[in-house]
N, C-alpha and C. Protein backbone atom coordinates (compact mmCIF):
# COMPACT_ATOMS: atom_id res chain seq x y z
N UNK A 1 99.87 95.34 126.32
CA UNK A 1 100.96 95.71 125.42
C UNK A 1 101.73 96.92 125.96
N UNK A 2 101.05 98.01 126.50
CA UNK A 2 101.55 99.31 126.84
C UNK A 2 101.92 99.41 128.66
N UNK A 3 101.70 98.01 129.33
CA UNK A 3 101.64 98.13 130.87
C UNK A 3 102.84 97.99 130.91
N UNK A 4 103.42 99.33 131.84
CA UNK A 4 104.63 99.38 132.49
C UNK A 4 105.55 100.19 131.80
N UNK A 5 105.28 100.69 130.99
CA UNK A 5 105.91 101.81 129.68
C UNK A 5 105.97 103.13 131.14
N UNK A 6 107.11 103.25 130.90
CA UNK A 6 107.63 104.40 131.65
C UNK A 6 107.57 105.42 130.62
N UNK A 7 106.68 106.69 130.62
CA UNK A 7 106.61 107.32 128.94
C UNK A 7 107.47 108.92 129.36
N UNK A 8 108.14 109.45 129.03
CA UNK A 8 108.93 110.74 128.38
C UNK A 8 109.00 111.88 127.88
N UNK A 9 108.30 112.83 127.63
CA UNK A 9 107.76 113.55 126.87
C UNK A 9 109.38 113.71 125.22
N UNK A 10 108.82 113.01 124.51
CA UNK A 10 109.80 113.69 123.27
C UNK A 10 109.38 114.88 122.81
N UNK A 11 110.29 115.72 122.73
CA UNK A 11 109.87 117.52 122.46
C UNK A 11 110.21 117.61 120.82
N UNK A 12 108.75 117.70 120.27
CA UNK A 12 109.41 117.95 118.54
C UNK A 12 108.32 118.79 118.06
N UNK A 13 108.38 119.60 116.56
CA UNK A 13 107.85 120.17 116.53
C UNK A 13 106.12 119.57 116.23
N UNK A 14 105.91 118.65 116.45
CA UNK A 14 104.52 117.95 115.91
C UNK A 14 103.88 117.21 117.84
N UNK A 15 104.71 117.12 118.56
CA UNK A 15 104.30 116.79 119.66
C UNK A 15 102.51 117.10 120.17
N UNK A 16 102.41 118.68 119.90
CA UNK A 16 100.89 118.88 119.92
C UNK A 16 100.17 119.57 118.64
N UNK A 17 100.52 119.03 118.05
CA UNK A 17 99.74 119.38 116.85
C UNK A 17 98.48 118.46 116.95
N UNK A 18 97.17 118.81 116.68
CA UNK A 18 95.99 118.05 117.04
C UNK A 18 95.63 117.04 115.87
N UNK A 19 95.03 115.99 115.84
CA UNK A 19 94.81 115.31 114.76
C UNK A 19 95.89 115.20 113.77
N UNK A 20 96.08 114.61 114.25
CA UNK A 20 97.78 114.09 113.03
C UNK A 20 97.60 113.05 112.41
N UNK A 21 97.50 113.02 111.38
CA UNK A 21 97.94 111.57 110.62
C UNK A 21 99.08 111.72 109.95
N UNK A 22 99.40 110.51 109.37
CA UNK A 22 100.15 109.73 109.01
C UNK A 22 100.18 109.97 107.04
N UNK A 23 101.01 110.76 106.56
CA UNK A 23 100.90 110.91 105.21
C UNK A 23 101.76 109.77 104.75
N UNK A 24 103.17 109.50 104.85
CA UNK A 24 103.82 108.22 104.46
C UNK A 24 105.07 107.68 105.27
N UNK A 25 105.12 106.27 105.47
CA UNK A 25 106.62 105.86 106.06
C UNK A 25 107.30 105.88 105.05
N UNK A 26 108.88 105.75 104.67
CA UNK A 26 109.50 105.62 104.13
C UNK A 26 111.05 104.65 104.43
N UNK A 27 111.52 103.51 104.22
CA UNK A 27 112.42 102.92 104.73
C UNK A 27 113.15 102.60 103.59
N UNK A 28 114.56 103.41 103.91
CA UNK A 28 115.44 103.02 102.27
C UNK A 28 117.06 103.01 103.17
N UNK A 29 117.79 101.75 103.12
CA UNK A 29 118.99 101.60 102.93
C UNK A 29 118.67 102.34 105.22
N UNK A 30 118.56 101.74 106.01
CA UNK A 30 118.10 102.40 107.18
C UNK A 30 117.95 103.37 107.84
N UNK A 31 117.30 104.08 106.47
CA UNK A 31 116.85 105.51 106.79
C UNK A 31 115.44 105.73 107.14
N UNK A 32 115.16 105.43 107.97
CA UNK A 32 113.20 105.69 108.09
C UNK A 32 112.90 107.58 108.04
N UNK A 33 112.33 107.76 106.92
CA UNK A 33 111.36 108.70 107.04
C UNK A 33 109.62 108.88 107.36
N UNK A 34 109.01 109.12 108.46
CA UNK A 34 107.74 109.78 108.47
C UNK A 34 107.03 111.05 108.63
N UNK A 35 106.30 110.93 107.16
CA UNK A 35 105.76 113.04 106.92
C UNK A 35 104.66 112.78 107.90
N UNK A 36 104.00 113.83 108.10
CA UNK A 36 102.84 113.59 109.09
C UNK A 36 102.29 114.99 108.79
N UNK A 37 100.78 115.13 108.64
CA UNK A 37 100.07 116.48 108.49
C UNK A 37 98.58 116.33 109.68
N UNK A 38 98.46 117.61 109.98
CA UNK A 38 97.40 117.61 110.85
C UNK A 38 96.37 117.90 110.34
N UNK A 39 95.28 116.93 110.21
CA UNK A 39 93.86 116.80 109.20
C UNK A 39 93.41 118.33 109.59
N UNK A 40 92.94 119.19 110.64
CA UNK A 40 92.58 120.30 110.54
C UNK A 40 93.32 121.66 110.41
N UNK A 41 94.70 121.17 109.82
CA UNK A 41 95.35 122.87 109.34
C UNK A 41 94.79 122.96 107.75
N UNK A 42 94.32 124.23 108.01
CA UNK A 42 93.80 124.69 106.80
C UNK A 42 95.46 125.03 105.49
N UNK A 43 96.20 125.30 106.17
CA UNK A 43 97.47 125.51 105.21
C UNK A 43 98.37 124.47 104.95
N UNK A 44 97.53 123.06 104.98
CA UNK A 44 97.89 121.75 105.02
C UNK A 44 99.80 121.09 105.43
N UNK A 45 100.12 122.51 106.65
CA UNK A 45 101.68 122.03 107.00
C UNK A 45 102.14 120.30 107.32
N UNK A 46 103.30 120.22 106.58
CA UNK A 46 103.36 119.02 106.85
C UNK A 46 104.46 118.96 107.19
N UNK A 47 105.12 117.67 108.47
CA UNK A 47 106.78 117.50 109.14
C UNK A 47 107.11 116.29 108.45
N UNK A 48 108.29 116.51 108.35
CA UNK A 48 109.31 114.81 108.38
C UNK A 48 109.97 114.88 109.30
N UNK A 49 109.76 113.51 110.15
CA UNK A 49 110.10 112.95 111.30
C UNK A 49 111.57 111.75 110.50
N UNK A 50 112.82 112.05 110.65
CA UNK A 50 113.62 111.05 109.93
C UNK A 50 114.57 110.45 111.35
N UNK A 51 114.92 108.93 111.32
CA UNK A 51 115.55 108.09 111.49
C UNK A 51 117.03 107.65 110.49
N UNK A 52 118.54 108.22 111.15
CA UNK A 52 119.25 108.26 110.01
C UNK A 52 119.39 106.36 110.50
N UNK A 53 119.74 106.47 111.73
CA UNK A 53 119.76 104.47 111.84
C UNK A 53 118.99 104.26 112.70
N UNK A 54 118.55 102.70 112.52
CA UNK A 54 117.58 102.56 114.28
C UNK A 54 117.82 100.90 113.48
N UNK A 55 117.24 100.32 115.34
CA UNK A 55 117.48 98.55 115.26
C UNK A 55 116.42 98.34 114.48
N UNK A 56 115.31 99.04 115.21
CA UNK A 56 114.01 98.06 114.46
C UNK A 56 112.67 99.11 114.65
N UNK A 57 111.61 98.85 114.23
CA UNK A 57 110.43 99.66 113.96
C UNK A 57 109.67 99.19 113.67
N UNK A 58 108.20 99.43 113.84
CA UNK A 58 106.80 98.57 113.84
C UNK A 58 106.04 99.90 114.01
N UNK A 59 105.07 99.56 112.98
CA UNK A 59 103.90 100.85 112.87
C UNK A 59 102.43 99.50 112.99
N UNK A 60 101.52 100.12 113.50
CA UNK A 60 100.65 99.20 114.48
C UNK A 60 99.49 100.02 114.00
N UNK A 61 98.24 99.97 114.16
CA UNK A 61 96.78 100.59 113.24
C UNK A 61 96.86 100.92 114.56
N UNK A 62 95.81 101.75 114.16
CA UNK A 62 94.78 102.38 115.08
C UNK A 62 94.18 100.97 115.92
N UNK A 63 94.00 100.19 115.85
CA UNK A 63 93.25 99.12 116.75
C UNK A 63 94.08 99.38 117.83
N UNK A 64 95.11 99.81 118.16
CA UNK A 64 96.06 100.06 119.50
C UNK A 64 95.87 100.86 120.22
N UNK A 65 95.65 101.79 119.72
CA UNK A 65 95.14 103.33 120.06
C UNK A 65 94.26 103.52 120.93
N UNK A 66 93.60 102.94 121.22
CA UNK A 66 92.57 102.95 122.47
C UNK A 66 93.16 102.80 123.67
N UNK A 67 93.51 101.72 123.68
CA UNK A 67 94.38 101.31 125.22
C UNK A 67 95.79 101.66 125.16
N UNK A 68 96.38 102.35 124.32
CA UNK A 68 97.60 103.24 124.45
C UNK A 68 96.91 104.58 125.39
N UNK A 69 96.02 105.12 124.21
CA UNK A 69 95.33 106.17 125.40
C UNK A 69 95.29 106.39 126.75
N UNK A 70 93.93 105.20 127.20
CA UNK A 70 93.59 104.56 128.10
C UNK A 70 94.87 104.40 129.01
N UNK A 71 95.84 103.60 128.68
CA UNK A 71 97.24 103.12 129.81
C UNK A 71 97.38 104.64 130.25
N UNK A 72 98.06 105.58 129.26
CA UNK A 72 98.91 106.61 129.17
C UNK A 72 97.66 108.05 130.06
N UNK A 73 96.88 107.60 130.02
CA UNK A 73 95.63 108.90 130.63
C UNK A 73 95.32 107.81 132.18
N UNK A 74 95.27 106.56 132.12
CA UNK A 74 95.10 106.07 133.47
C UNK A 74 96.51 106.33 134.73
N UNK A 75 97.71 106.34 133.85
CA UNK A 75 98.61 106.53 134.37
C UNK A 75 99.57 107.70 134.70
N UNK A 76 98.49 108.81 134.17
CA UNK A 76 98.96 110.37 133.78
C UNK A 76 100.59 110.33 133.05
N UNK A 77 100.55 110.03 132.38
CA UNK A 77 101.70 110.38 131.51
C UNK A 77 101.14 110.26 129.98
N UNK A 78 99.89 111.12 129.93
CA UNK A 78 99.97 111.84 128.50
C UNK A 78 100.45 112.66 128.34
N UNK A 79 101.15 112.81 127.35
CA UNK A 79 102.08 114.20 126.85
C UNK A 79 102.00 114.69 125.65
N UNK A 80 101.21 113.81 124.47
CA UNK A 80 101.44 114.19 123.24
C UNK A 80 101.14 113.63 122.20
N UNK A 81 101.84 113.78 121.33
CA UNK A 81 101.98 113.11 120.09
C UNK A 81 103.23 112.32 120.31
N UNK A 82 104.42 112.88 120.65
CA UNK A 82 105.41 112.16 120.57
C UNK A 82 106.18 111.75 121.69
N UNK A 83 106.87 110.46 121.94
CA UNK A 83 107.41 110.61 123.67
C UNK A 83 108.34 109.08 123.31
N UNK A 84 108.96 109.20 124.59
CA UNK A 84 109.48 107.75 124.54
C UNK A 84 109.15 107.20 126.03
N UNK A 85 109.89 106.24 125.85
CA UNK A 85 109.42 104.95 126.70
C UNK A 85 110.69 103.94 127.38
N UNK A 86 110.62 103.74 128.55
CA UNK A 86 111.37 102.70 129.24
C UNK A 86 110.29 101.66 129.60
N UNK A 87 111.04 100.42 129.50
CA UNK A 87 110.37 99.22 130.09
C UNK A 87 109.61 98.50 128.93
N UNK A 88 110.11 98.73 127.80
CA UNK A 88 109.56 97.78 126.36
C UNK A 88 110.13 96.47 126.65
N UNK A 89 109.29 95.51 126.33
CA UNK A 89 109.69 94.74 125.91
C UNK A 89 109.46 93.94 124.29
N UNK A 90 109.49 94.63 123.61
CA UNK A 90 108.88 94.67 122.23
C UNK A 90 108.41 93.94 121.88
N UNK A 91 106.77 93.46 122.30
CA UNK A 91 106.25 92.39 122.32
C UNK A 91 106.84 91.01 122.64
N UNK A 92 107.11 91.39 123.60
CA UNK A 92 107.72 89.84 124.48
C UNK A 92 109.33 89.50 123.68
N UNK A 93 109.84 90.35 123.20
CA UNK A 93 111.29 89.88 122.52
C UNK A 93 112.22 90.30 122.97
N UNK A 94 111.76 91.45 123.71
CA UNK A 94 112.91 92.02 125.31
C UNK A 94 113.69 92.33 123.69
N UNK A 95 114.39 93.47 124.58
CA UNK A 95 116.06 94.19 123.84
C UNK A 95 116.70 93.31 123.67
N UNK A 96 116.97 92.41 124.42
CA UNK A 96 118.56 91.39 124.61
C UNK A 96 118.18 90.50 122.97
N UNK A 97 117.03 90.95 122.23
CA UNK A 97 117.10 89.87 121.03
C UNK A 97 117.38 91.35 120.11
N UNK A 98 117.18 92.78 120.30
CA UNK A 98 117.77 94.10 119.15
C UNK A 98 119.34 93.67 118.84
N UNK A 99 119.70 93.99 117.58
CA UNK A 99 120.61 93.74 117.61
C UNK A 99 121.73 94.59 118.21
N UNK A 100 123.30 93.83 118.03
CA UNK A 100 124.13 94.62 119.48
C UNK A 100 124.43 96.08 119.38
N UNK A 101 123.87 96.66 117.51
CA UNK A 101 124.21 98.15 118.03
C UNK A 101 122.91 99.26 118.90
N UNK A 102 121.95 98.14 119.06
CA UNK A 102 120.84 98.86 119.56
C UNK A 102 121.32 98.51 121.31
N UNK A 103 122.30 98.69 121.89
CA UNK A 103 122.97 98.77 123.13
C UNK A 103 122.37 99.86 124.19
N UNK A 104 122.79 101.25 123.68
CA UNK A 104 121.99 102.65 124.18
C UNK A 104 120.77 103.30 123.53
N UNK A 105 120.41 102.33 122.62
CA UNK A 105 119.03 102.94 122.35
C UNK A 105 117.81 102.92 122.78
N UNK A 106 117.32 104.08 122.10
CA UNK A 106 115.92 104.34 122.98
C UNK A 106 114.75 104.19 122.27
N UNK A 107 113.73 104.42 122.65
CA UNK A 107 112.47 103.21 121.78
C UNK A 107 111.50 104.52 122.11
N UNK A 108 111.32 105.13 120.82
CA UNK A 108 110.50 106.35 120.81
C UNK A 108 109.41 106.02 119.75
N UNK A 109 108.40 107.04 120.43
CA UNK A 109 107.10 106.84 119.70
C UNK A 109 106.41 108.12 119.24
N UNK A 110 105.50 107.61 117.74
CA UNK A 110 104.70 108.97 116.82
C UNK A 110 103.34 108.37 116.83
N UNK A 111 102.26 108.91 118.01
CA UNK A 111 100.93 108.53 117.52
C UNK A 111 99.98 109.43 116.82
N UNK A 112 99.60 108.81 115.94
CA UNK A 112 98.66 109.70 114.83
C UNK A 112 97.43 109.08 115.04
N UNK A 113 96.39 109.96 114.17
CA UNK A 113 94.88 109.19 114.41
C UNK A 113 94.54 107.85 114.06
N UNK A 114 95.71 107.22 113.26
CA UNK A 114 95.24 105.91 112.38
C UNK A 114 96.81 104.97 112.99
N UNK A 115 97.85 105.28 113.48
CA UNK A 115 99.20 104.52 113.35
C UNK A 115 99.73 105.20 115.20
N UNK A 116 100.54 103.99 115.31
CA UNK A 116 101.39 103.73 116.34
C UNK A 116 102.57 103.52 115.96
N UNK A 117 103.64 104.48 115.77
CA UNK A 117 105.00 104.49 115.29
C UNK A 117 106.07 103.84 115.96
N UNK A 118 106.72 102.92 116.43
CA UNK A 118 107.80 102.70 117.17
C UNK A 118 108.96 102.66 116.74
N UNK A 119 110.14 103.28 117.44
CA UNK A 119 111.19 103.12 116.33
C UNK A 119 112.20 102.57 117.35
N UNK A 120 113.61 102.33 117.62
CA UNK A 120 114.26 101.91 118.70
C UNK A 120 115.48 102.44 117.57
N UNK A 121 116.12 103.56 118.36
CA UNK A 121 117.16 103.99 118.03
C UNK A 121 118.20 104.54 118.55
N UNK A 122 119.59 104.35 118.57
CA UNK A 122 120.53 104.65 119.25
C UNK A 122 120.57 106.55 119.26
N UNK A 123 120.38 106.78 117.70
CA UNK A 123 120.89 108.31 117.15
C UNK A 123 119.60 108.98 117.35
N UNK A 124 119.33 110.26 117.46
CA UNK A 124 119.00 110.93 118.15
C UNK A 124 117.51 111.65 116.88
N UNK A 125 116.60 111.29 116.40
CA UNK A 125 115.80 111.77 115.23
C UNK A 125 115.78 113.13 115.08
N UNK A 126 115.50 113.41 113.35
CA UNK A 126 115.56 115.13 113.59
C UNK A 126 113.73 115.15 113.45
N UNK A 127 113.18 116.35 113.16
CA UNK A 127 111.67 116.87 113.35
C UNK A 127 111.57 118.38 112.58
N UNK A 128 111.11 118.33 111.06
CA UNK A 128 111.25 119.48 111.08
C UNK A 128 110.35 119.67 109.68
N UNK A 129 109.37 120.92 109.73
CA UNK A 129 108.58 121.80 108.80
C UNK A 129 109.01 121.05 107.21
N UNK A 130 108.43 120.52 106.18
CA UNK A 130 108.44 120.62 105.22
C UNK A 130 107.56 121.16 104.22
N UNK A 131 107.32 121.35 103.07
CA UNK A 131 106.71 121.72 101.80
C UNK A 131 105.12 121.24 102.43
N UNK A 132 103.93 122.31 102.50
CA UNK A 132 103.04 121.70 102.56
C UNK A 132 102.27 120.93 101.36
N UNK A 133 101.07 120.31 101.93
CA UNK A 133 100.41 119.59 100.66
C UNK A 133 99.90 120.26 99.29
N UNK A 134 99.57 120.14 98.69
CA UNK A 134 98.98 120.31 97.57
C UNK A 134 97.38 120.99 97.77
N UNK A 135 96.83 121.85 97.54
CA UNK A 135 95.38 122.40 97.94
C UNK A 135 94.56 121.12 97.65
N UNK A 136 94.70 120.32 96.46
CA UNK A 136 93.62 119.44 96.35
C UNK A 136 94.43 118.37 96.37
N UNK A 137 95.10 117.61 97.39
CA UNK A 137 95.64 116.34 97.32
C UNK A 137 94.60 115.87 98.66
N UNK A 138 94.50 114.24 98.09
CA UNK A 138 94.01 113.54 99.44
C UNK A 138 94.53 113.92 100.35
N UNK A 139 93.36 113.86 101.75
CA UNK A 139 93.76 113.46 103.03
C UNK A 139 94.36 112.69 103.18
N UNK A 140 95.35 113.36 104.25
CA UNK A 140 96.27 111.81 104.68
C UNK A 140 95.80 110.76 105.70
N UNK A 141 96.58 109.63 106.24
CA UNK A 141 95.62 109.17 107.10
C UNK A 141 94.79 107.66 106.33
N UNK A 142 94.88 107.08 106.98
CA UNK A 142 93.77 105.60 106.52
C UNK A 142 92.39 105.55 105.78
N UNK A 143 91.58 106.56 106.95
CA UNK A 143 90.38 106.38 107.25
C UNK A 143 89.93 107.70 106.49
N UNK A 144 88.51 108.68 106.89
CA UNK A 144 87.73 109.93 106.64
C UNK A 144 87.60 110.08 108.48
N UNK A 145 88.24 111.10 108.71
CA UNK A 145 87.74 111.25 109.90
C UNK A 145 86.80 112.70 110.24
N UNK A 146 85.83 112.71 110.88
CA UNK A 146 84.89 113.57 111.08
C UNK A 146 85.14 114.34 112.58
N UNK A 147 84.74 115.41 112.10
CA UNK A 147 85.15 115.94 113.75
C UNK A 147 83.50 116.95 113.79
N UNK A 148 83.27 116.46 115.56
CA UNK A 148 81.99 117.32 115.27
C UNK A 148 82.47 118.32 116.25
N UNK A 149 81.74 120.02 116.12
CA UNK A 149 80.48 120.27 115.39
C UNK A 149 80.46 120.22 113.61
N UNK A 150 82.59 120.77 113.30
CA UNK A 150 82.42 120.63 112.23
C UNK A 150 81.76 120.20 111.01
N UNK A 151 81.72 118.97 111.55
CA UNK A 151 81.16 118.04 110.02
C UNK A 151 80.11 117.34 110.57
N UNK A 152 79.35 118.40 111.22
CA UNK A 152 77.69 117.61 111.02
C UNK A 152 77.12 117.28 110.52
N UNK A 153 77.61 117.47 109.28
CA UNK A 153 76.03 117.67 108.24
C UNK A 153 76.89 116.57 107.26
N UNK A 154 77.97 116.55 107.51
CA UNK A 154 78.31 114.99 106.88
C UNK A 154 78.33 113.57 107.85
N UNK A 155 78.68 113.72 109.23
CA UNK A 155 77.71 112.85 109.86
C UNK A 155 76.28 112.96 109.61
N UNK A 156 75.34 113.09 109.81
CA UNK A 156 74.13 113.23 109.48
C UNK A 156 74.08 112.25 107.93
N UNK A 157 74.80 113.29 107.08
CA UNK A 157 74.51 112.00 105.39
C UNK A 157 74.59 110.68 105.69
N UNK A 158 75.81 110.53 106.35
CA UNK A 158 77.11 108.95 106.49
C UNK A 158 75.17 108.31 107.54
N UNK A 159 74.81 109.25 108.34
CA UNK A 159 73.80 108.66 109.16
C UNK A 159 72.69 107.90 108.20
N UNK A 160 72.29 108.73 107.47
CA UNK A 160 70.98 108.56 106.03
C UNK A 160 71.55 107.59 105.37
N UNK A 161 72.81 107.48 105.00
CA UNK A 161 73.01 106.72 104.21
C UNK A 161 73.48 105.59 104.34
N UNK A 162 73.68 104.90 105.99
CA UNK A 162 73.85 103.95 106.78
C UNK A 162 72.66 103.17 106.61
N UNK A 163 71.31 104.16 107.46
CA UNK A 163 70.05 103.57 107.25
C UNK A 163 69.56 103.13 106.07
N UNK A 164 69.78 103.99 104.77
CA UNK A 164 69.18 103.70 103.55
C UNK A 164 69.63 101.97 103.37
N UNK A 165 70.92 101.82 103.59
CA UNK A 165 71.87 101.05 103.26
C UNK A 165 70.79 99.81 103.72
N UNK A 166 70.87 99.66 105.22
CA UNK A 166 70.29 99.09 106.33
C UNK A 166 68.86 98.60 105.84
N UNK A 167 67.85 99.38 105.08
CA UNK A 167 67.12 99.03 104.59
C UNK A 167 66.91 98.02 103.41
N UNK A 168 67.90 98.29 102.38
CA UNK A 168 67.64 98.24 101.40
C UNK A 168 68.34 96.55 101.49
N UNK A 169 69.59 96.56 102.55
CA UNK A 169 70.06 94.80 103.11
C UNK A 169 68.71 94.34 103.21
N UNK A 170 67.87 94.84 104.20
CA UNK A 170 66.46 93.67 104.89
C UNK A 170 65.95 92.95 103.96
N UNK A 171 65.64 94.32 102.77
CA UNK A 171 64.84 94.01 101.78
C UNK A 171 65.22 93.04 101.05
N UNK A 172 66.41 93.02 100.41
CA UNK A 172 67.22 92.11 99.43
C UNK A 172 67.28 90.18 100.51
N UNK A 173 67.53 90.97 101.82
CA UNK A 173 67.53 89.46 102.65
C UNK A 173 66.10 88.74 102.69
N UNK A 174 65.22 89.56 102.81
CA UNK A 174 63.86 89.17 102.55
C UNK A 174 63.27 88.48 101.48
N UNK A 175 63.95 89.20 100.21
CA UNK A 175 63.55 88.81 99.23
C UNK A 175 64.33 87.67 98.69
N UNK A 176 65.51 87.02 99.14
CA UNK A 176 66.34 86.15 99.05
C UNK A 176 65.44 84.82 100.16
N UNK A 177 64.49 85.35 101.38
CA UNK A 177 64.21 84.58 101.89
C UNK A 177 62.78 83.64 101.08
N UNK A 178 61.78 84.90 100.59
CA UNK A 178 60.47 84.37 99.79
C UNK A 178 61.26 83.85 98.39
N UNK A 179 62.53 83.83 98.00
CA UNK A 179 62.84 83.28 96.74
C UNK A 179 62.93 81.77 97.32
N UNK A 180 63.70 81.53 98.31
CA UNK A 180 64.10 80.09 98.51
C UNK A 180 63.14 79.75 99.02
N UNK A 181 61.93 80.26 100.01
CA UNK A 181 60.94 79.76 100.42
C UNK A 181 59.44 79.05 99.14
N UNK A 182 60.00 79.52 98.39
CA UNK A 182 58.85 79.33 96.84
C UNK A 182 59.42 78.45 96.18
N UNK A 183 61.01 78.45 96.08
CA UNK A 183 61.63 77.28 95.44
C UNK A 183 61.72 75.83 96.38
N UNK A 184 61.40 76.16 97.47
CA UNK A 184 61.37 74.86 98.51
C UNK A 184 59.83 74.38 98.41
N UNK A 185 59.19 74.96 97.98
CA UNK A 185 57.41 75.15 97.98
C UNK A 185 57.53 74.36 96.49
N UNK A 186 57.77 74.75 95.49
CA UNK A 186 57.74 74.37 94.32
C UNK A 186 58.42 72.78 94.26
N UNK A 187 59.43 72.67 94.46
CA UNK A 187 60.20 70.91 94.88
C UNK A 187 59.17 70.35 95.51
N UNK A 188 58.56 70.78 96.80
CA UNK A 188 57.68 69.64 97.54
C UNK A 188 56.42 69.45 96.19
N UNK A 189 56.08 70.94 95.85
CA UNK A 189 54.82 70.15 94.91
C UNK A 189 55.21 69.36 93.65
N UNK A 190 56.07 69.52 93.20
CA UNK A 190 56.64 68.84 92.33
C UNK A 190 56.31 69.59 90.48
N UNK A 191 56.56 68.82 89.62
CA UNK A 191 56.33 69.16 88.35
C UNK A 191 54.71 69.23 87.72
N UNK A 192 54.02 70.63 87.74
CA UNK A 192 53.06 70.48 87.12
C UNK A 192 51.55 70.63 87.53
């Protein structure tokens, strides 16, 4: 998907901010907005990344994210969080199918811990500081992500409580196995 991406460094203010997710897209009348906060600022700052027009856009999970990495670190052109790219062919649909005002546009990207942002836009995006979160609002982001050494001791639980889990399946499968094994026992002997 990512072979042959000529990548760019896009300079914004979230480019290295560490652990970024993804708080919300927003697409109204072809305005794309995305806020984005970095899971470990304690003063929960958050950016909007806005799109006043663009041809087209696709946000992609984390299942991408690996071999975006991977391409972009095999090919030394990591740079960031944010960058663009020559040589898309947007999943096999090539430009020549964007429509004709996407002529000079450019096909820039926002990776966060959970999303792969693509946007393809002629106009130029702005990047800038908004209102942080709320002290007690959810994490943003898909998933719970753990970072060690930090959160050892909640890996460790998620660990206990994997196994407990793990156990307590065998048991129930076990006991699902001596149920049907007694009811297959009981049919052969029959009534009585």
């Amino acid at each position: 998907m990512y072979r042959g991406w000529v990548v760019r460094r896009w300079e914004t203010a979230v480019s290295d901010i560490p652990d970024l997710a993804m708080v919300s897209l927003s697409d109204q009348n072809r305005h794309l907005e995305i806020v984005v906060q970095s899971l470990r600022d304690p003063s929960l700052r958050r950016w909007r990344v806005s799109f006043e027009r663009y041809s087209a856009y696709r946000n992609t999970d984390e299942t991408f994210l690996p071999a975006l990495w991977e391409y972009l670190d095999e090919s030394g052109q990591r740079c960031g969080n944010t960058f663009t790219f020559e040589g898309s062919n947007w999943d096999g649909t090539g430009p020549a199918h964007l429509p004709s005002y996407a002529v000079n546009a450019r096909h820039f990207v926002l990776a966060t811990l959970d999303d792969v942002i693509e946007v393809v836009s002629s106009n130029e995006p702005t990047c800038g500081a908004i209102e942080p979160a709320e002290p007690n609002s959810p994490p943003p982001g898909k998933a719970v992500h753990y970072f060690l050494p930090d959160d050892r001791q909640a890996v460790k639980g998620l660990v206990r409580e994997l196994r407990v889990r793990r156990i307590i399946w065998k048991a129930r499968k076990a006991l699902r196995k001596a149920v049907d094994s007694a009811k297959r026992l009981s049919r052969k002997q029959g009534p009585g």
